[in-house]
C-alpha atoms as a PDB file:
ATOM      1  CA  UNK A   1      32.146  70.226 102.435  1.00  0.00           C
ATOM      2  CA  UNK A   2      33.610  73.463 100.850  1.00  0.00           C
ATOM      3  CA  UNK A   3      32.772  74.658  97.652  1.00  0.00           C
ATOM      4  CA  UNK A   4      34.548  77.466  95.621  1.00  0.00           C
ATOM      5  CA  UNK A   5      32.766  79.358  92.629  1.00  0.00           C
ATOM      6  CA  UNK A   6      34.088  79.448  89.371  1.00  0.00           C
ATOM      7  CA  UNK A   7      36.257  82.111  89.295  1.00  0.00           C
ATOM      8  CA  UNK A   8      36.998  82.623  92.766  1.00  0.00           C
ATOM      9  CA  UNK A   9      40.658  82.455  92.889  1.00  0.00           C
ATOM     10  CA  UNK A  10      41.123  85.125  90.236  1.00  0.00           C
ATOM     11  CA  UNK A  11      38.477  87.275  91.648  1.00  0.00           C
ATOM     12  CA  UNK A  12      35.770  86.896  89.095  1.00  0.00           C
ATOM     13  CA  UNK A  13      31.994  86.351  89.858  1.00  0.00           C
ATOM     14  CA  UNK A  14      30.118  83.557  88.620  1.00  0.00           C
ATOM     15  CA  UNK A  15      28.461  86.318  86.321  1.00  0.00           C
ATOM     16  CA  UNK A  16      31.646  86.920  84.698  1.00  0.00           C
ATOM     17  CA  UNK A  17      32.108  90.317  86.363  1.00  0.00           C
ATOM     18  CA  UNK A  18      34.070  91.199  89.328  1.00  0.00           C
ATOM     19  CA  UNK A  19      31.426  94.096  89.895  1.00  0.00           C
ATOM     20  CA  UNK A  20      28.148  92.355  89.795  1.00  0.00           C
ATOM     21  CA  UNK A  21      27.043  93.086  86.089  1.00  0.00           C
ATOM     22  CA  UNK A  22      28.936  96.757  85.602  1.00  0.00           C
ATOM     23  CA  UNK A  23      32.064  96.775  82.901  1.00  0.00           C
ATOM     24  CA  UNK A  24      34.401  95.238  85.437  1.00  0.00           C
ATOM     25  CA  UNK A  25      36.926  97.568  84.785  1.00  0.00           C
ATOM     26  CA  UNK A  26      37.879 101.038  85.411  1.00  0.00           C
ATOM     27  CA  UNK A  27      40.299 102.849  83.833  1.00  0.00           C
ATOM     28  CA  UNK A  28      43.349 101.627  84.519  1.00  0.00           C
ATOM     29  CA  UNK A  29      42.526  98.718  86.705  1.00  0.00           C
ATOM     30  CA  UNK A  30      42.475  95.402  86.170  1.00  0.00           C
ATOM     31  CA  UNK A  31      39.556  93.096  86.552  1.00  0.00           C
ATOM     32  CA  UNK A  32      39.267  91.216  89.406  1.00  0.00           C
ATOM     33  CA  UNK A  33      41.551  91.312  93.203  1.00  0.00           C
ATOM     34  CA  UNK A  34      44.595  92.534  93.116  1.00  0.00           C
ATOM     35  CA  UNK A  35      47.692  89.446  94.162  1.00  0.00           C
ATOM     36  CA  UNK A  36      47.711  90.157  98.011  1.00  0.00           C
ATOM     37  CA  UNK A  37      43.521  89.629  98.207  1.00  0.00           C
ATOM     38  CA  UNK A  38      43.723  86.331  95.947  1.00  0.00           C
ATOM     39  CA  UNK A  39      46.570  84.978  98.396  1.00  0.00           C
ATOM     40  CA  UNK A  40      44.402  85.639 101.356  1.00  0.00           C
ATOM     41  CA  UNK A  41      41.742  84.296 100.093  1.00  0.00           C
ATOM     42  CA  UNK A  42      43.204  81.103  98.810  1.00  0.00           C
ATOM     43  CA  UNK A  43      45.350  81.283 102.476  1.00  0.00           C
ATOM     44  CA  UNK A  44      42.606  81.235 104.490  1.00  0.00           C
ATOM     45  CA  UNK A  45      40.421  78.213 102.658  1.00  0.00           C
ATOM     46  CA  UNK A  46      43.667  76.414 102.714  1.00  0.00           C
ATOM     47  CA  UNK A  47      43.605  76.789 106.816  1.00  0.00           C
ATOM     48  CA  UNK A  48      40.070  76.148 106.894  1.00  0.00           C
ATOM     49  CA  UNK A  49      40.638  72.842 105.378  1.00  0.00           C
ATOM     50  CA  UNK A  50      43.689  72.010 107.436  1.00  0.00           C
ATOM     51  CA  UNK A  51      41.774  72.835 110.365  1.00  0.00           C
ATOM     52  CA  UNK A  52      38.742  69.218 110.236  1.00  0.00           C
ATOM     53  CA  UNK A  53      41.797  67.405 108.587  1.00  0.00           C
ATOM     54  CA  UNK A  54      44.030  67.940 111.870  1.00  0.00           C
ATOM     55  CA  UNK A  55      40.722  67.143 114.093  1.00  0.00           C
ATOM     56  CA  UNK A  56      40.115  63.976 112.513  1.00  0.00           C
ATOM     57  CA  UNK A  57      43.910  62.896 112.367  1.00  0.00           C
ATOM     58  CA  UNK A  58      44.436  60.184 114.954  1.00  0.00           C
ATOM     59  CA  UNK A  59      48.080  58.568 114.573  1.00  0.00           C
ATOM     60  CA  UNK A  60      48.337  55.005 115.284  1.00  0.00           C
ATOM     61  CA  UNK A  61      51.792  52.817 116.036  1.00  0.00           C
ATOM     62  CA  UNK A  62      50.536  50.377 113.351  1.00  0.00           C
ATOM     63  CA  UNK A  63      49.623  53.013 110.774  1.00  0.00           C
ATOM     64  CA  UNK A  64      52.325  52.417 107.972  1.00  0.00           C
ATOM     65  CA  UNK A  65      51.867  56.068 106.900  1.00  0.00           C
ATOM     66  CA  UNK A  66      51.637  57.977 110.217  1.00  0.00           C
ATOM     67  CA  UNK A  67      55.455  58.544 109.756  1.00  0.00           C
ATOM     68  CA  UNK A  68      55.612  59.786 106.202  1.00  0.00           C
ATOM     69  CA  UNK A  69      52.421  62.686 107.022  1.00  0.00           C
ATOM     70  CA  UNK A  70      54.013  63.383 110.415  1.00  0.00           C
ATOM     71  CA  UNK A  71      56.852  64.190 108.386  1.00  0.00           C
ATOM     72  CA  UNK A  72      55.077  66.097 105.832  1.00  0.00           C
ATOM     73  CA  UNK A  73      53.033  67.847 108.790  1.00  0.00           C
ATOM     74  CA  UNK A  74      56.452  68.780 110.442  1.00  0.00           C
ATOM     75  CA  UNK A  75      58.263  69.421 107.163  1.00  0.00           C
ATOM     76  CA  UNK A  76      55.612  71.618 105.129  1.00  0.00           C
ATOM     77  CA  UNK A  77      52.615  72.253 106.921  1.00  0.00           C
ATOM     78  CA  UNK A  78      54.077  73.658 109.904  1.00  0.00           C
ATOM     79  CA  UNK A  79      56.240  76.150 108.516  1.00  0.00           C
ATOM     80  CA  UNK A  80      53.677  77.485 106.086  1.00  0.00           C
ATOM     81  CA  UNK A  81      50.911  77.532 108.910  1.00  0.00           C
ATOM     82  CA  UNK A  82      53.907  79.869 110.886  1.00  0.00           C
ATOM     83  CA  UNK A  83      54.163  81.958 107.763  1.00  0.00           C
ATOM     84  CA  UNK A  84      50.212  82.688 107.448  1.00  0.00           C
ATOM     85  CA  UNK A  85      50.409  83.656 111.705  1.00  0.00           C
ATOM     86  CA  UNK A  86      53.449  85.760 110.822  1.00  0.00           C
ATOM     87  CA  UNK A  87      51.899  87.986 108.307  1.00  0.00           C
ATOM     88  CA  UNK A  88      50.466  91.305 108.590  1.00  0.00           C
ATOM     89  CA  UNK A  89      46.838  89.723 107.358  1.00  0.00           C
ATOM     90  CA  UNK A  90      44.175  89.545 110.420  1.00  0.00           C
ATOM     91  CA  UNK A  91      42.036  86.733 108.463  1.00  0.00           C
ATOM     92  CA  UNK A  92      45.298  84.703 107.804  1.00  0.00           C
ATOM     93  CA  UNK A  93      46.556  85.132 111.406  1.00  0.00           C
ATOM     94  CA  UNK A  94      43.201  84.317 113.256  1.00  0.00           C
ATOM     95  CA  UNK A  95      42.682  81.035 111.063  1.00  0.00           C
ATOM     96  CA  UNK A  96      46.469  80.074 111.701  1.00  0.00           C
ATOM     97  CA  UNK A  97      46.319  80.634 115.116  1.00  0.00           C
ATOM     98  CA  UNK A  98      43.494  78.517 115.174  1.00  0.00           C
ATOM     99  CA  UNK A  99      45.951  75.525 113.408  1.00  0.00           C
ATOM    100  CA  UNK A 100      48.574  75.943 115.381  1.00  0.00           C
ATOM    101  CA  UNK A 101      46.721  75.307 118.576  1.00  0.00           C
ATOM    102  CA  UNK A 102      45.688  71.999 116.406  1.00  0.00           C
ATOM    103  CA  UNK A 103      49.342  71.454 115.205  1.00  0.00           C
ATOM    104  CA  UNK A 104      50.480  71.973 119.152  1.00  0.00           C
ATOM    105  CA  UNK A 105      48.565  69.615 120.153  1.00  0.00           C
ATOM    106  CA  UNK A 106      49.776  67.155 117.645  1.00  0.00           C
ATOM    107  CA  UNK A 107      53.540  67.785 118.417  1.00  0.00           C
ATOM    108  CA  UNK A 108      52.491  67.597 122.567  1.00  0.00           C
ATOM    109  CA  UNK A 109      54.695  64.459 121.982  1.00  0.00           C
ATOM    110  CA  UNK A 110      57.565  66.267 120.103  1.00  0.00           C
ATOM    111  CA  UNK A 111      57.414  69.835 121.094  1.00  0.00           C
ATOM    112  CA  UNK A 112      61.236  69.838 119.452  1.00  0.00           C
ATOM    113  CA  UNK A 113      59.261  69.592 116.575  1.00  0.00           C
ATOM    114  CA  UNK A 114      57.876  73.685 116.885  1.00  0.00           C
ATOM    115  CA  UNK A 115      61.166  74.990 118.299  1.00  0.00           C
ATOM    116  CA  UNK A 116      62.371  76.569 115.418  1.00  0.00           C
ATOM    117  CA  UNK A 117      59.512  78.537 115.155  1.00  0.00           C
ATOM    118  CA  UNK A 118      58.615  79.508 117.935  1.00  0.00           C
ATOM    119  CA  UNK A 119      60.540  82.690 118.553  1.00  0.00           C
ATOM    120  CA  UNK A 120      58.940  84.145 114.867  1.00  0.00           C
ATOM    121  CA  UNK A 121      55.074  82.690 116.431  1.00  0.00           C
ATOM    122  CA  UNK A 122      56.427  84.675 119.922  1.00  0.00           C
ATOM    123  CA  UNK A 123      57.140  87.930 118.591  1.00  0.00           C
ATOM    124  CA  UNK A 124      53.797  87.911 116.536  1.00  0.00           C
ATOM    125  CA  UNK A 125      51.884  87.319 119.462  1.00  0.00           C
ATOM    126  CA  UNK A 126      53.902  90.471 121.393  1.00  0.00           C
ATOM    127  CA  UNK A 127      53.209  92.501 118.146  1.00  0.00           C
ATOM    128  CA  UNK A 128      49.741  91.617 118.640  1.00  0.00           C
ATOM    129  CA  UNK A 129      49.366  92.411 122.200  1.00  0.00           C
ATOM    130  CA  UNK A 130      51.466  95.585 121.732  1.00  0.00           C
ATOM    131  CA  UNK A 131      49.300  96.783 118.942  1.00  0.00           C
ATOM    132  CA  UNK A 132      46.140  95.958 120.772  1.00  0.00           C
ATOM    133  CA  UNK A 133      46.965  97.726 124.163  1.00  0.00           C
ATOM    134  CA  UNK A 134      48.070 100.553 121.490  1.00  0.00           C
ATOM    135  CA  UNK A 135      44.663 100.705 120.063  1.00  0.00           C
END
């Protein structure tokens, strides 16, 4: 089970402060993570949740609803699980990478299903390797 502390999302402690007790603020800043840390954060406890959900997720011919959330997989999921690996954020990319290996296998049936994505989730992954042998 996952918990998240009051707060969390807008980059606030429990405490109230974003600096453990201090003011909070310094001149000119504003309290608490700036829009790009918040979306990581909230992107990567998003994949983390997707990640036991796709585990557990066993589709069955007599399952009324396996249709409707393989659509919604295929339709919503995907694509924003493409956009996370995509980005220029190393937590976002290592915990998408991890659901798309889950989402693969999912779609081993329908890899039509990935197509249109895969040249973006290719050129990442060349990116990656280019940057690393860079490094």
């Amino acid at each position: 089970a996952f918990t998240v502390q009051p707060g969390a999302a807008s980059g606030r402690s429990a405490g109230g402060t974003a600096e453990g007790g201090r003011a909070g603020r310094r001149a000119g800043a504003e309290a608490g993570l700036d829009a790009s840390a918040r979306a990581a954060v909230l992107g990567v406890a998003g994949l983390r949740l997707l990640q036991p959900a796709l585990r557990r997720r066993k589709e069955s011919a007599q399952d009324p609803t396996a249709a409707g959330l393989a659509a919604i997989l295929e339709e919503t999921v995907l694509p924003a699980v493409v956009e996370c690996f995509c980005s220029r954020q190393d937590r976002l990319f290592v915990a998408a990478g991890r659901c798309l290996a889950l989402l693969r296998g999912h779609f081993a049936s329908r890899p039509e299903a990935m197509q249109p994505h895969g040249a973006r989730i290719a050129k990442t992954v060349l990116k990656t390797f280019e940057t690393v042998a860079g490094a």
